[in-house]
Protein backbone atom coordinates (compact mmCIF):
# COMPACT_ATOMS: atom_id res chain seq x y z
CA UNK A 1 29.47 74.05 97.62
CA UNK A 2 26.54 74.22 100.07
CA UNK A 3 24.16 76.55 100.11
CA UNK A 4 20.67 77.39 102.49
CA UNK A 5 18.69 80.07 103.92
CA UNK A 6 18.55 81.56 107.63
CA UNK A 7 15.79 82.70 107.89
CA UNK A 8 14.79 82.86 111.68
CA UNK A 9 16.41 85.50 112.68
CA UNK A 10 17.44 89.33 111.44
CA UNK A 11 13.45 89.83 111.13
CA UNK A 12 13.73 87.00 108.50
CA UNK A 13 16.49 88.70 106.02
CA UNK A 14 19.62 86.73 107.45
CA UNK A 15 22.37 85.95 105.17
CA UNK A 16 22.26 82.98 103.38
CA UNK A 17 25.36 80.60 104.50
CA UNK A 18 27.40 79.15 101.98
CA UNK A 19 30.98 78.20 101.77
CA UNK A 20 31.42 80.39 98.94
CA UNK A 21 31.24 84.16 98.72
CA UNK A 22 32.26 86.51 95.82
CA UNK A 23 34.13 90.13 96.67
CA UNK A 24 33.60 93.09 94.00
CA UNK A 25 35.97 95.17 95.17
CA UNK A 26 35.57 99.79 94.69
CA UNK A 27 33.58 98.64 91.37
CA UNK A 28 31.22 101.54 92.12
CA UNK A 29 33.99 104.02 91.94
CA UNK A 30 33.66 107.60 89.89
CA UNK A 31 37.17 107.16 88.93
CA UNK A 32 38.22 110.81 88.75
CA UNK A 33 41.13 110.27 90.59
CA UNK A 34 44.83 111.38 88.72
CA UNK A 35 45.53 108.17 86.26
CA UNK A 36 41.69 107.12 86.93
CA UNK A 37 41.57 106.73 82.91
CA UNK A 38 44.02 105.16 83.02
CA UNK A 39 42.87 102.21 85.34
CA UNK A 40 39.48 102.98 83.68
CA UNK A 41 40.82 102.18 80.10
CA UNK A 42 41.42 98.23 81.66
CA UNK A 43 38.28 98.23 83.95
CA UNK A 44 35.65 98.30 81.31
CA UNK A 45 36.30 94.95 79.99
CA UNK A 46 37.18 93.43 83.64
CA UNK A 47 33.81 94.88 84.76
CA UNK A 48 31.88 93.30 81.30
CA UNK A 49 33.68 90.34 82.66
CA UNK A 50 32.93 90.84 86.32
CA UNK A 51 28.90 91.05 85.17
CA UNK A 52 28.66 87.86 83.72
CA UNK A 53 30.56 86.16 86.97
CA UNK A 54 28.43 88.14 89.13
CA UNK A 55 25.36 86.54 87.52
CA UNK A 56 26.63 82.73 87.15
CA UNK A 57 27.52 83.57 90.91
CA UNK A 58 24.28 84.49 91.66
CA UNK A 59 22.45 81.77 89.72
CA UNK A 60 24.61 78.93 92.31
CA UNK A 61 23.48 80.67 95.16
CA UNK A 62 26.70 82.35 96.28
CA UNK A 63 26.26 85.93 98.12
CA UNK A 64 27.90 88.76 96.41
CA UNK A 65 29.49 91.41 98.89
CA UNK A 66 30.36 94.79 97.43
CA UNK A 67 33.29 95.81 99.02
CA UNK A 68 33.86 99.60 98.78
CA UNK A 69 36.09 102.15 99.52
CA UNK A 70 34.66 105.40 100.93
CA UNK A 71 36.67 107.62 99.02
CA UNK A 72 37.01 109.94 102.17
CA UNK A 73 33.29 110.67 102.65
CA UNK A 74 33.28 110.09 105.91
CA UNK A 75 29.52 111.13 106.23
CA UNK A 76 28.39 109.51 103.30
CA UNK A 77 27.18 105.57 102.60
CA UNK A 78 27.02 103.16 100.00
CA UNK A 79 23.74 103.97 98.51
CA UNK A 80 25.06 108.05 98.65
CA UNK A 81 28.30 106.50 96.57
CA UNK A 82 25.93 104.29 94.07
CA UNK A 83 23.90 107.43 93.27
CA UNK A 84 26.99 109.86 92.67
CA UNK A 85 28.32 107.13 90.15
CA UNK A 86 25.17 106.91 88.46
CA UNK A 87 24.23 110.63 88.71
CA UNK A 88 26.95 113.18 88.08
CA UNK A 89 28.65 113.32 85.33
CA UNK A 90 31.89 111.14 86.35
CA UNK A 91 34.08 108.92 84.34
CA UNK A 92 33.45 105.98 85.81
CA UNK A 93 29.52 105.98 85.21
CA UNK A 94 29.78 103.31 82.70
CA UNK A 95 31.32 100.62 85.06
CA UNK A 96 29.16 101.56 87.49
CA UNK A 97 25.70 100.66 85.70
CA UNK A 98 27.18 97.46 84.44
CA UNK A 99 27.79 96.71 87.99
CA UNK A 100 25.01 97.98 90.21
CA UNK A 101 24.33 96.19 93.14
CA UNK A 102 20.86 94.12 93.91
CA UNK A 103 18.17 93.99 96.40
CA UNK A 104 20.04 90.76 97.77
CA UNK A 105 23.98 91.72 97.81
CA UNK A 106 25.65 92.99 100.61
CA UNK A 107 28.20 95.71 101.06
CA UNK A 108 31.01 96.70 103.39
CA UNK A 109 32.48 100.34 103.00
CA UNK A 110 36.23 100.29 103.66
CA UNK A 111 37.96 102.76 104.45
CA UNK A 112 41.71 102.31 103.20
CA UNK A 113 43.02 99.56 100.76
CA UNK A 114 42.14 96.32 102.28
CA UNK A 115 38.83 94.89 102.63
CA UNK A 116 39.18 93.96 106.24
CA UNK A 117 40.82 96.90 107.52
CA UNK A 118 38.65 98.15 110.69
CA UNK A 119 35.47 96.75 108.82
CA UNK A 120 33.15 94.09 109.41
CA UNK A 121 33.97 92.17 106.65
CA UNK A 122 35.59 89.09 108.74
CA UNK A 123 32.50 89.24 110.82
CA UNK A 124 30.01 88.74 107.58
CA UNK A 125 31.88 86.54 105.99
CA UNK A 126 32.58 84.14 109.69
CA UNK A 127 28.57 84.42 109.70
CA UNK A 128 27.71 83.44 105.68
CA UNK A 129 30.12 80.22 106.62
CA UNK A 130 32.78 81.36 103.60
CA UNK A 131 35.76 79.64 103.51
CA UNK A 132 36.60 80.42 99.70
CA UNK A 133 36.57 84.10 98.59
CA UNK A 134 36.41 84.89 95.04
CA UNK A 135 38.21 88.25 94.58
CA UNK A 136 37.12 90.48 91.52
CA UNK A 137 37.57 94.38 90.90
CA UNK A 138 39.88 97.47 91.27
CA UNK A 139 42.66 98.18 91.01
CA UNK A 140 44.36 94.82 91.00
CA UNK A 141 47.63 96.03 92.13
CA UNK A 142 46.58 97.68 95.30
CA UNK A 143 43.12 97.37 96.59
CA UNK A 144 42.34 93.65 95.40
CA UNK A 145 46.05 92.58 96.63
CA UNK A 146 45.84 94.03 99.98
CA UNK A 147 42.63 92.38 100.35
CA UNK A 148 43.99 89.45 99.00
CA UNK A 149 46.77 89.00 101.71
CA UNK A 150 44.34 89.93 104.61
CA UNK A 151 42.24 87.32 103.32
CA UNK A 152 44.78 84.64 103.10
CA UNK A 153 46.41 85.33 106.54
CA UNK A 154 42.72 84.69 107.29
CA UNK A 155 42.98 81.29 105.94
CA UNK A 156 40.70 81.88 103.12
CA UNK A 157 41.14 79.88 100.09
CA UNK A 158 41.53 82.43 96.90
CA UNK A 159 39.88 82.44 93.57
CA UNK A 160 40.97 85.69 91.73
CA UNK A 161 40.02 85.62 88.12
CA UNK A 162 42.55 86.99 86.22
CA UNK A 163 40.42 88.76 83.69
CA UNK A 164 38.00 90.26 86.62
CA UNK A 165 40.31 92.40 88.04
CA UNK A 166 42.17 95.20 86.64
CA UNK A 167 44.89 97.94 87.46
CA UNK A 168 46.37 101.16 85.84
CA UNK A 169 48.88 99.87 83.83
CA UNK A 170 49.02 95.87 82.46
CA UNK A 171 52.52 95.73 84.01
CA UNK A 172 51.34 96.09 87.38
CA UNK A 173 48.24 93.61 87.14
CA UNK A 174 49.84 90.64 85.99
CA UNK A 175 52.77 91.51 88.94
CA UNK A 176 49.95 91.09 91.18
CA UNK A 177 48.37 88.27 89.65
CA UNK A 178 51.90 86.41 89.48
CA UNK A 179 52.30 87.54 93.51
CA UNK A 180 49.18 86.15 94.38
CA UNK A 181 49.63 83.05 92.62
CA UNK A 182 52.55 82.21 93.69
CA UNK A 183 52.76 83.44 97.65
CA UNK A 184 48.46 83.20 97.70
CA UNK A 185 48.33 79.92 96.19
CA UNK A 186 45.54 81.21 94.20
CA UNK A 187 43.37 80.22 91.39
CA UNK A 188 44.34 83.03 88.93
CA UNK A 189 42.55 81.17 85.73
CA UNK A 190 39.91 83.10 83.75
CA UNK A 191 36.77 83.48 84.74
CA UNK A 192 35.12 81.52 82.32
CA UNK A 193 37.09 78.75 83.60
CA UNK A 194 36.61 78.70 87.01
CA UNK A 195 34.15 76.17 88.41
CA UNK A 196 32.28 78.22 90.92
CA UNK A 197 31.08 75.90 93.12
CA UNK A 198 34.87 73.59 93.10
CA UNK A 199 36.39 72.84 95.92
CA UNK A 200 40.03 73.96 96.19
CA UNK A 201 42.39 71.16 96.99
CA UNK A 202 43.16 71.43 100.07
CA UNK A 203 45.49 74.51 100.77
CA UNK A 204 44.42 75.31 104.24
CA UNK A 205 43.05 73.67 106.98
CA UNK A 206 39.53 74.93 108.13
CA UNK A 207 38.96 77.59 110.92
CA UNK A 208 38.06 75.50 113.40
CA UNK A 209 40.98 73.33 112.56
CA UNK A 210 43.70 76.11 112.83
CA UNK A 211 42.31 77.47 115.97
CA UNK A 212 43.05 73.82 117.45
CA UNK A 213 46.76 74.13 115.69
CA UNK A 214 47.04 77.61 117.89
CA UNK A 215 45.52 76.53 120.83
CA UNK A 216 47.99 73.29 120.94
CA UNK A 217 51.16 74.66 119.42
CA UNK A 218 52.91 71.47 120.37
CA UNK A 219 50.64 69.18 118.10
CA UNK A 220 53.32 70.83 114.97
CA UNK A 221 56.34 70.05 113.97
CA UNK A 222 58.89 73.00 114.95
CA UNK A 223 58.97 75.63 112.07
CA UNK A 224 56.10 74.45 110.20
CA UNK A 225 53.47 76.38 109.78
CA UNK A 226 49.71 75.23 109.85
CA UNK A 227 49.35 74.88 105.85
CA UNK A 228 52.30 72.54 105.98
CA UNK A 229 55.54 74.55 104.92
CA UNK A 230 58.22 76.76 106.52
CA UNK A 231 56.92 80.09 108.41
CA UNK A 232 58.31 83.19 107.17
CA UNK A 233 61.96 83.85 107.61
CA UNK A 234 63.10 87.38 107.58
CA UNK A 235 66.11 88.96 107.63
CA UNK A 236 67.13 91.99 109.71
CA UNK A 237 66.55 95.25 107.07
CA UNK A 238 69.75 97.12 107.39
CA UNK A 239 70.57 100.63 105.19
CA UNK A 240 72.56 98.75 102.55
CA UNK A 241 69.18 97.02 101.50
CA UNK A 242 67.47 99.98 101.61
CA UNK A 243 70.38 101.87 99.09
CA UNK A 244 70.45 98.85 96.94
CA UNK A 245 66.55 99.68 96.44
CA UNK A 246 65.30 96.19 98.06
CA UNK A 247 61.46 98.30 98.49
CA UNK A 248 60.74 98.78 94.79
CA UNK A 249 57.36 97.30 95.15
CA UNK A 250 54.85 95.77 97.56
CA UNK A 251 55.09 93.28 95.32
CA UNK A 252 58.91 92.75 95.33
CA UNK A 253 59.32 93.09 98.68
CA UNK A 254 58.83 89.63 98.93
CA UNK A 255 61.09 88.31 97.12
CA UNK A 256 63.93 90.92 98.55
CA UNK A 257 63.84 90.11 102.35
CA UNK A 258 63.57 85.87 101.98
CA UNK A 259 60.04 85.15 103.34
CA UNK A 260 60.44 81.17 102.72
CA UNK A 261 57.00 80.58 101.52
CA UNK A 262 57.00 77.14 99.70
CA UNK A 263 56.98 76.40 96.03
């Protein structure tokens, strides 16, 4: 994992570039949503976990990017969000002080489920030099999955430790830990296990590589993709797959309509 300074431009506060950058995803969230206790109840130890990540992260030089939702305050910012977590009385206080952001992290305020939707996310990371994202926060089942599959159509490599991220119910976290395993091809170990500054094996190409792939479409074999297996294969979605309740899930959904995604 490389790491060095910019320094000679953005009046000599430039990102650092490394190939590694870490996501906390709505940590700084006030939780008074309905079931927010409920999610809350799991996110205490994830974020006791996500603190002590967050500081080995720091320590090997990897940027930190706090990626937050808005929570429909359109007029508001990150700083505005920080001090109603910390200020008002709110549920999720506690989280919120084990997770305040530094002087050096960077944030991104999103403003629906995935990270990259309609925010400059793609652009910071493209500039830091990230090719591996490690993915930690809430809730694991919908805001860190979405971002998750945004990220990975992005041909980011994925390290999601599976004891940094939590949702409202056990159930659906370790659905969405299995689903981005297995269709993510990522590292779901615990945190405590996961060698920060490792280089996954090889799972995609790197940007400048796949832009060559889909500038010279003929260079690959018909029907295989650019990470080496089949592209997705999906089947026409007629009403007798919607009675015989092939949408349960986001995560399901995968499995119902035979995207051919490789072992």
């Amino acid at each position: 994992m490389s790491v060095k300074k910019n320094s000679h431009d953005l009046h000599g506060s430039a990102p650092e570039k490394s190939d590694t950058a870490i996501l906390l995803i709505d940590v700084i969230n006030d939780m008074e949503f309905p079931r927010g206790k409920a999610l809350l109840r799991f996110a205490t130890k994830a974020a006791e976990r996500i603190a002590k990540l967050k500081k080995r992260a720091r320590q090997a030089g990897i940027p930190v990017v706090y990626v937050n939702d808005n929570f429909g305050r359109w007029k508001s910012d990150f700083r505005r969000i920080v001090d109603h977590c910390l200020q008002d009385e709110i549920a999720g206080k506690s989280v919120a002080k084990l997770l305040l952001p530094s002087e050096e992290d960077y944030f991104v305020l999103k403003p629906k489920h995935s990270g990259f939707f309609s925010t400059s996310l793609d652009i910071l990371l493209n500039y830091l030099g990230a090719s591996k994202l490690i993915l930690c926060g809430f809730a694991g089942d919908i805001c860190v999955l979405y971002t998750a599959n945004d990220a990975y159509m992005r041909d980011y490599d994925l390290v999601i430790p599976r004891d940094c991220i939590a949702s409202e119910t056990k159930v659906g976290n370790d659905l969405a830990l299995q689903h981005m395993k297995r269709f993510l091809r990522a590292d779901v170990r615990n945190s405590a296990a996961s060698d920060l500054r490792q280089k996954l094996p090889g799972i995609r190409k790197n940007r400048s590589a796949a832009k060559a792939d889909a500038l010279h479409p003929n260079r690959r074999d018909e029907g295989v993709s650019r990470r080496g297996r089949m592209h997705s294969v999906h089947r026409p979605i007629d009403a007798r797959m919607l009675s015989q309740g092939f949408f349960k899930s986001g995560v399901e959904i995968h499995h119902r309509i035979g995207l051919v995604l490789g072992p």
